[in-house]
PDB file of N, CA and C in Angstrom:
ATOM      1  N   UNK A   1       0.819  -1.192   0.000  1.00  0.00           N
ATOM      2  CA  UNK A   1       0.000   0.000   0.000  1.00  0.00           C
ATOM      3  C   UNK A   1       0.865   1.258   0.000  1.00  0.00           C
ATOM      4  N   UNK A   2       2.032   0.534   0.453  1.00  0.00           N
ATOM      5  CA  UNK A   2       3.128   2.605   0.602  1.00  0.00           C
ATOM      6  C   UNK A   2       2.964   2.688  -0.520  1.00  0.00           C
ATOM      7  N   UNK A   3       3.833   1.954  -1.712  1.00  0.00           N
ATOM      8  CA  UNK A   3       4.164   2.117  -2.615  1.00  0.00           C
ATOM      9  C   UNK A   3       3.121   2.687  -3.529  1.00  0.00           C
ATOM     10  N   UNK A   4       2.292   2.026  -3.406  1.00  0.00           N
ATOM     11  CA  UNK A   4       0.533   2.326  -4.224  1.00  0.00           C
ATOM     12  C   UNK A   4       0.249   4.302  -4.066  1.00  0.00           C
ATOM     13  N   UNK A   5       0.224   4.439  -2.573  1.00  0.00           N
ATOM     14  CA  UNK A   5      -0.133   5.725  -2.126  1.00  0.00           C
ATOM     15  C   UNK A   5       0.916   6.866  -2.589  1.00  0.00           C
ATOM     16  N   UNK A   6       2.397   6.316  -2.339  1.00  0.00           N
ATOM     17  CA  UNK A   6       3.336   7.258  -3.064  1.00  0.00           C
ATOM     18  C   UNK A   6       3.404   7.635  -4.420  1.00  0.00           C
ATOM     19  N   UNK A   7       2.893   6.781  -4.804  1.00  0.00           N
ATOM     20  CA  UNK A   7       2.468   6.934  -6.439  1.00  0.00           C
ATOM     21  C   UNK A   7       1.628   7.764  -6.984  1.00  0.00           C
ATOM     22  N   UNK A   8       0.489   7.204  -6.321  1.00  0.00           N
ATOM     23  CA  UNK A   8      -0.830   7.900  -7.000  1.00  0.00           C
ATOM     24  C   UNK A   8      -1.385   9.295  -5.978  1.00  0.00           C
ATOM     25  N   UNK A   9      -0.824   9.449  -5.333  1.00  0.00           N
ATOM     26  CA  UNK A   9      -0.744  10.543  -4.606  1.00  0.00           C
ATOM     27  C   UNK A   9       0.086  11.586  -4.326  1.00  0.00           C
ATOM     28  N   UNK A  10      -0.287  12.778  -3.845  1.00  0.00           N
ATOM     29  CA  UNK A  10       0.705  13.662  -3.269  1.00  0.00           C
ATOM     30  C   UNK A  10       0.803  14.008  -1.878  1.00  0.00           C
ATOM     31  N   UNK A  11       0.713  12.416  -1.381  1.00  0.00           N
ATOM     32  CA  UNK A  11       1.345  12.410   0.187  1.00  0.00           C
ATOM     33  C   UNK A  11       2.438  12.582   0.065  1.00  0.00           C
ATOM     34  N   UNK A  12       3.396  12.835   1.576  1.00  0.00           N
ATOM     35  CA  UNK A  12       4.501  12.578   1.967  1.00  0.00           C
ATOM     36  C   UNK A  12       3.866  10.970   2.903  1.00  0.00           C
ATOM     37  N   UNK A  13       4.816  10.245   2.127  1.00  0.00           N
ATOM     38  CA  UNK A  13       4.471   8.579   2.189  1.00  0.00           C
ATOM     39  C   UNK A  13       5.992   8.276   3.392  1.00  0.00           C
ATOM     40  N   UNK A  14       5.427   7.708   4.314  1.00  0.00           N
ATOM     41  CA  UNK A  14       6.413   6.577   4.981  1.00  0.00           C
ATOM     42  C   UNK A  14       5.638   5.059   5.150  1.00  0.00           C
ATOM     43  N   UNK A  15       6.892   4.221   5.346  1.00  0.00           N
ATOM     44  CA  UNK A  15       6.392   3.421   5.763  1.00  0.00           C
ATOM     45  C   UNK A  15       7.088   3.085   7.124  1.00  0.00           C
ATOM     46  N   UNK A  16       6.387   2.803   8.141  1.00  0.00           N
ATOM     47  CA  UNK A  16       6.052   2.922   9.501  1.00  0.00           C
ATOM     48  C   UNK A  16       7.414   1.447  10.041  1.00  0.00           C
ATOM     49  N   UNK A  17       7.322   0.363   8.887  1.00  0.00           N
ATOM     50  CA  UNK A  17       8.241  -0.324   9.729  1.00  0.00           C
ATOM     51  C   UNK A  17       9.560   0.323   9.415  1.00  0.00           C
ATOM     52  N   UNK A  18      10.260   1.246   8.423  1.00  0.00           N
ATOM     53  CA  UNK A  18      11.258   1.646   8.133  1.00  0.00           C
ATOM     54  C   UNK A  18      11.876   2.802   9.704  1.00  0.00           C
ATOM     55  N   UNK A  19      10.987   3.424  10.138  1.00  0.00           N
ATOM     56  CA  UNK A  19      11.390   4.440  11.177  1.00  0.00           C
ATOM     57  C   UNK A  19      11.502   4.358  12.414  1.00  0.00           C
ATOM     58  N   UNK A  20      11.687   5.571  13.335  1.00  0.00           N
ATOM     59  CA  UNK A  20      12.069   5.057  14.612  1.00  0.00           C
ATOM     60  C   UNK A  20      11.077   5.798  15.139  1.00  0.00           C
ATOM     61  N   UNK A  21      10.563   5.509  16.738  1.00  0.00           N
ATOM     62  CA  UNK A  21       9.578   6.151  17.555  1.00  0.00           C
ATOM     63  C   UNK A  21      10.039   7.744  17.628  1.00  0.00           C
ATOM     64  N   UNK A  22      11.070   7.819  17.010  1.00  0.00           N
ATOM     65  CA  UNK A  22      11.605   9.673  17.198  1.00  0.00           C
ATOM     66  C   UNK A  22      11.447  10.035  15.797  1.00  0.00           C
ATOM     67  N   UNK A  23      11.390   9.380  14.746  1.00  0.00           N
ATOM     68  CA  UNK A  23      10.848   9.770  13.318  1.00  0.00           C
ATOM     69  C   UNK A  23       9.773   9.990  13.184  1.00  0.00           C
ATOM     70  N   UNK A  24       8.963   9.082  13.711  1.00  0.00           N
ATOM     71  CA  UNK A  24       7.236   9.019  13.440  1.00  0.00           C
ATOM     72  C   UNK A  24       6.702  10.217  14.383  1.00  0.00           C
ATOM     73  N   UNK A  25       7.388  10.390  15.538  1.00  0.00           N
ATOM     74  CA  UNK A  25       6.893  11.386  16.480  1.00  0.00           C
ATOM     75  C   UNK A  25       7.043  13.137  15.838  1.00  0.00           C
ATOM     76  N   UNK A  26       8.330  13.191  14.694  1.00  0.00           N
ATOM     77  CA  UNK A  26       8.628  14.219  14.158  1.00  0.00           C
ATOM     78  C   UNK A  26       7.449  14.763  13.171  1.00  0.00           C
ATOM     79  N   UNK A  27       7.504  13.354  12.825  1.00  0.00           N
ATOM     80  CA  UNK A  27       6.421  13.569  11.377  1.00  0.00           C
ATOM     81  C   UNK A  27       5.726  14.156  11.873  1.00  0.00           C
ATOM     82  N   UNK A  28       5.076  13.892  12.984  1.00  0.00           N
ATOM     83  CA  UNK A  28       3.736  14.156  13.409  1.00  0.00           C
ATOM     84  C   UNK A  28       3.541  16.174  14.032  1.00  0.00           C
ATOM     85  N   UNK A  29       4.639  15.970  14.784  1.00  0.00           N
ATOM     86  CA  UNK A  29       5.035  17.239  15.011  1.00  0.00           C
ATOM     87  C   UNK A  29       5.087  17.809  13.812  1.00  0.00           C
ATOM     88  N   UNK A  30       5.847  17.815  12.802  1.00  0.00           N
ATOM     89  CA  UNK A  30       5.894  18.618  11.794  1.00  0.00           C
ATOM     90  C   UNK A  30       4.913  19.145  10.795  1.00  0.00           C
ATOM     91  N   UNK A  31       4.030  18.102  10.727  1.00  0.00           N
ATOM     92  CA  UNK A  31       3.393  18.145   9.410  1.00  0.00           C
ATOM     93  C   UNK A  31       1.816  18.268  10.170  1.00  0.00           C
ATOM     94  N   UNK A  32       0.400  19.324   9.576  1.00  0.00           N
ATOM     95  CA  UNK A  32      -0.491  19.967  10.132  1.00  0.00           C
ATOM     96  C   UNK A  32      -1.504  18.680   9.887  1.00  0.00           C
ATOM     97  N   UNK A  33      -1.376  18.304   8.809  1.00  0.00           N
ATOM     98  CA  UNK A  33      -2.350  16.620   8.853  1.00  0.00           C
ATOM     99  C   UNK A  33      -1.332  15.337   8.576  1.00  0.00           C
ATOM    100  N   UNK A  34      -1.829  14.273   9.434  1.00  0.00           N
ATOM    101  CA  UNK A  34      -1.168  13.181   9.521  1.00  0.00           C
ATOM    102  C   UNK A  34      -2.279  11.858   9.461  1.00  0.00           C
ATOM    103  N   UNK A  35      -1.810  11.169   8.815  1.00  0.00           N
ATOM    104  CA  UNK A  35      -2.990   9.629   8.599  1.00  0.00           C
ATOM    105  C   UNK A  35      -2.167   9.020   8.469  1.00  0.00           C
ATOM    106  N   UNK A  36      -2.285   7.713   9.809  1.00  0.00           N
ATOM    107  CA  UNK A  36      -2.259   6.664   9.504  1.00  0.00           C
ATOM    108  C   UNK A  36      -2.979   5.409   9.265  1.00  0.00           C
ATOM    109  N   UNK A  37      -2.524   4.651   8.591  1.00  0.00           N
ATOM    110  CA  UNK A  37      -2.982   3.741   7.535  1.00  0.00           C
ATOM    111  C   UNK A  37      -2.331   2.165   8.032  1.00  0.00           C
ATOM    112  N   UNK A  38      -2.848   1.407   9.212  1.00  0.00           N
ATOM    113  CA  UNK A  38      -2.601   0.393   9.579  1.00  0.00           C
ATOM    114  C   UNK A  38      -3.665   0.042   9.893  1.00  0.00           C
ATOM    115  N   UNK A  39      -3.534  -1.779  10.247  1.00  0.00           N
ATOM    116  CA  UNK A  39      -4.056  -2.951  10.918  1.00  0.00           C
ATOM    117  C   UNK A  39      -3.237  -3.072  12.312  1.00  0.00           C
ATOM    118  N   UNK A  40      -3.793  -2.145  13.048  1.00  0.00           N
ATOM    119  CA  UNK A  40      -3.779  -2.157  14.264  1.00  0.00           C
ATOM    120  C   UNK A  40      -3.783  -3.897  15.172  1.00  0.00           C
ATOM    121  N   UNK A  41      -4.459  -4.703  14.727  1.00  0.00           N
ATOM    122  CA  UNK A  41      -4.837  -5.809  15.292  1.00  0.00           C
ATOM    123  C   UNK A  41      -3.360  -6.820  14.703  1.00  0.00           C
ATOM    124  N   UNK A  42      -3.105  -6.268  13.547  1.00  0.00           N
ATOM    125  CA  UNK A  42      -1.881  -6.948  12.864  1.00  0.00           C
ATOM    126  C   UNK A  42      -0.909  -6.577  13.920  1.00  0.00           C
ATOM    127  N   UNK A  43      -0.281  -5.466  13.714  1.00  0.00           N
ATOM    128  CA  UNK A  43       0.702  -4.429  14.824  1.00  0.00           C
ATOM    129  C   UNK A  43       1.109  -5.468  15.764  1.00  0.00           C
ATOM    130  N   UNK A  44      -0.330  -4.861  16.502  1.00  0.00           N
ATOM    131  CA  UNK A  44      -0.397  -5.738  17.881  1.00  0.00           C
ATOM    132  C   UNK A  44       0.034  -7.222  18.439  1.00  0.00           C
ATOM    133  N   UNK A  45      -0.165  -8.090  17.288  1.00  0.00           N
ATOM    134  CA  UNK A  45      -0.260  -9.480  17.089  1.00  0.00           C
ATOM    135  C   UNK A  45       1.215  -9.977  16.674  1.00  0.00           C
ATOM    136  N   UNK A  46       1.809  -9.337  15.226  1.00  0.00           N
ATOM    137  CA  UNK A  46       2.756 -10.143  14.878  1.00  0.00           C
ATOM    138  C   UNK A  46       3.876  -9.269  14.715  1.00  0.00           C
ATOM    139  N   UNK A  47       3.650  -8.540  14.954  1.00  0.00           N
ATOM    140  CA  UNK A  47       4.545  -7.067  15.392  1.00  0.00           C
ATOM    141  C   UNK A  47       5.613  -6.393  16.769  1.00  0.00           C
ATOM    142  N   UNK A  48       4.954  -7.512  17.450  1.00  0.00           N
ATOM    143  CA  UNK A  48       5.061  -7.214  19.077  1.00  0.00           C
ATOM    144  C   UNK A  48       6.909  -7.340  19.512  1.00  0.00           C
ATOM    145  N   UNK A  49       7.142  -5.627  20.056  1.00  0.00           N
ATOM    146  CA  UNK A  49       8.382  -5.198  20.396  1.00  0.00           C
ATOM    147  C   UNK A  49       9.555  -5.070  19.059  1.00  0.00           C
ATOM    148  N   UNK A  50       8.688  -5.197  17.712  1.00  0.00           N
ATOM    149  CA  UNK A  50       9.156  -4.456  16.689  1.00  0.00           C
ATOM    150  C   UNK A  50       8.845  -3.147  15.794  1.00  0.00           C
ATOM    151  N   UNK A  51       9.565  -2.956  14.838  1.00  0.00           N
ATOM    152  CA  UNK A  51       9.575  -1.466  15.035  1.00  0.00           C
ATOM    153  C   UNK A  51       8.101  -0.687  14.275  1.00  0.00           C
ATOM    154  N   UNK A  52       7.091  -1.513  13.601  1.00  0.00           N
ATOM    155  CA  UNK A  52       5.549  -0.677  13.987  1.00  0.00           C
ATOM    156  C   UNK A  52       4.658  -0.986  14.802  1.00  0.00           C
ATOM    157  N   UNK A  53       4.807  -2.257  15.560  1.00  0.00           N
ATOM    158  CA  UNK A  53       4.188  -1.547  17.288  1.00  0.00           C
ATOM    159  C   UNK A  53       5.327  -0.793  18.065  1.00  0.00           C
ATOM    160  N   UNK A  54       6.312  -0.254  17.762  1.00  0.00           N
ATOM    161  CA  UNK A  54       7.037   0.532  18.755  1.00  0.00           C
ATOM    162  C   UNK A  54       6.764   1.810  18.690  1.00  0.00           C
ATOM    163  N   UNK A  55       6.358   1.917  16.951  1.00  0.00           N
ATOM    164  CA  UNK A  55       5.959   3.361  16.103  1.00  0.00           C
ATOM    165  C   UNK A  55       4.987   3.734  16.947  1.00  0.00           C
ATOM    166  N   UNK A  56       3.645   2.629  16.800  1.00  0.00           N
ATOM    167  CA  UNK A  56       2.494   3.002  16.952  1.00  0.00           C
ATOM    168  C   UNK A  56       2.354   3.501  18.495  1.00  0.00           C
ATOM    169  N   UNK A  57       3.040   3.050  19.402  1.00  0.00           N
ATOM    170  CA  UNK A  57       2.942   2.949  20.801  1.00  0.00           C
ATOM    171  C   UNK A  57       3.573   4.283  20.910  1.00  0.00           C
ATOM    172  N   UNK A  58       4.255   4.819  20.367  1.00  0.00           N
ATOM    173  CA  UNK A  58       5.164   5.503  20.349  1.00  0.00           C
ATOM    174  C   UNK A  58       4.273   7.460  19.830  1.00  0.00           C
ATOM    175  N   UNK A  59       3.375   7.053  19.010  1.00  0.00           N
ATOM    176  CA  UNK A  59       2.530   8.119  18.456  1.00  0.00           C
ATOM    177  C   UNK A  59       1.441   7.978  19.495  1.00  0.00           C
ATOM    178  N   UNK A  60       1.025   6.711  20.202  1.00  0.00           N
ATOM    179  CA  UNK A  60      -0.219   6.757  20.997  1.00  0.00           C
ATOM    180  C   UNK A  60       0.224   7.181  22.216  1.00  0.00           C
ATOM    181  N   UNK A  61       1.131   7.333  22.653  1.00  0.00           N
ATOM    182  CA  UNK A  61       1.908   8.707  24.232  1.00  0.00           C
ATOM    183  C   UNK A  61       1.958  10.051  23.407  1.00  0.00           C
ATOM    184  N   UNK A  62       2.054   9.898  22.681  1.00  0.00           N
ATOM    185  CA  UNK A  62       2.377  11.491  22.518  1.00  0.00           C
ATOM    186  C   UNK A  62       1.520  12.543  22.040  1.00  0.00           C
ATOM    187  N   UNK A  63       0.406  11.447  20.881  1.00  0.00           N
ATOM    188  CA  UNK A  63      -0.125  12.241  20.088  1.00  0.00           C
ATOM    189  C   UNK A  63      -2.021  11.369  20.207  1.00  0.00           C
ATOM    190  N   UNK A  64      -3.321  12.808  20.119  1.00  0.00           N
ATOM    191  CA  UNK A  64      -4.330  11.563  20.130  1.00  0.00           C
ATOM    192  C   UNK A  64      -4.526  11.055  18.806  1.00  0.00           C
ATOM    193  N   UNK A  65      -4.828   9.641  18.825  1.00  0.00           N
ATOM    194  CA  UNK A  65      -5.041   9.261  17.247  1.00  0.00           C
ATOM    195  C   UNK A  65      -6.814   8.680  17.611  1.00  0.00           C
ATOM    196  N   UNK A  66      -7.475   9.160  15.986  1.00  0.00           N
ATOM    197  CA  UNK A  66      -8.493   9.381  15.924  1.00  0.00           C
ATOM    198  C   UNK A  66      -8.745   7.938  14.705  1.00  0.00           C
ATOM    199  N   UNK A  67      -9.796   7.093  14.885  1.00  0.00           N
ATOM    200  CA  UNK A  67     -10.032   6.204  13.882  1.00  0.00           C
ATOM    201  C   UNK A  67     -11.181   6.665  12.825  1.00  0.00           C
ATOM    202  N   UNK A  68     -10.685   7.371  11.927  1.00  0.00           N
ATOM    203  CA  UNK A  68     -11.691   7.639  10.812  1.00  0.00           C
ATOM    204  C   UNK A  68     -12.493   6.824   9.973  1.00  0.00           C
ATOM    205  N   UNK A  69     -12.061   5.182  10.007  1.00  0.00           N
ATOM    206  CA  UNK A  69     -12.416   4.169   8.979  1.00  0.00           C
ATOM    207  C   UNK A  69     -12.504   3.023   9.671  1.00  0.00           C
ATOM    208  N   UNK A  70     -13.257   2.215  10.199  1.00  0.00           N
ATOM    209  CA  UNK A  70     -12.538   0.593  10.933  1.00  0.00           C
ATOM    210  C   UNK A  70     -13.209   0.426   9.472  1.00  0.00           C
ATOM    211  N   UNK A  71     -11.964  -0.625   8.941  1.00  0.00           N
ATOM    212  CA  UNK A  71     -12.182  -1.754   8.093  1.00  0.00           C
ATOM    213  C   UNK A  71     -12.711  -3.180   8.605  1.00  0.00           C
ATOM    214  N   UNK A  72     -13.797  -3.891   8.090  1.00  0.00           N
ATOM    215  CA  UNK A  72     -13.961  -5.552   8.825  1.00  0.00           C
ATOM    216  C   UNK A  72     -13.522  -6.350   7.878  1.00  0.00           C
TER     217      UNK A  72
END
């Protein structure tokens, strides 16, 4: 999906397992809108104490995140 969105869009695209809890926290600081675009339940599950549940844990202290979409 990065790749898809960097493409056909004019986001500024990351992808979340590439960065560190002080990258993702910048982004967020920096930039006036921010979306993220995960499976939270994934994260959580097969992710655990790597680096996008560290991201995510990492944006959920610092910053509030709002769920605009649950996918089923």
């Amino acid at each position: 999906m990065t790749a898809t969105l960097a493409h056909l869009t004019s986001f500024q695209v990351v992808e979340i397992a590439d960065e560190t809890p002080a990258s993702v926290e910048k982004i967020a600081r920096d930039h006036t809108d921010v979306f993220l675009l995960v499976d939270v339940n994934n994260i959580e599950s097969q992710w655990l104490r790597l680096a996008p549940q560290l991201n995510l844990d990492a944006l959920r202290e610092k910053f509030v995140l709002r769920v605009l979409r649950h996918a089923r």
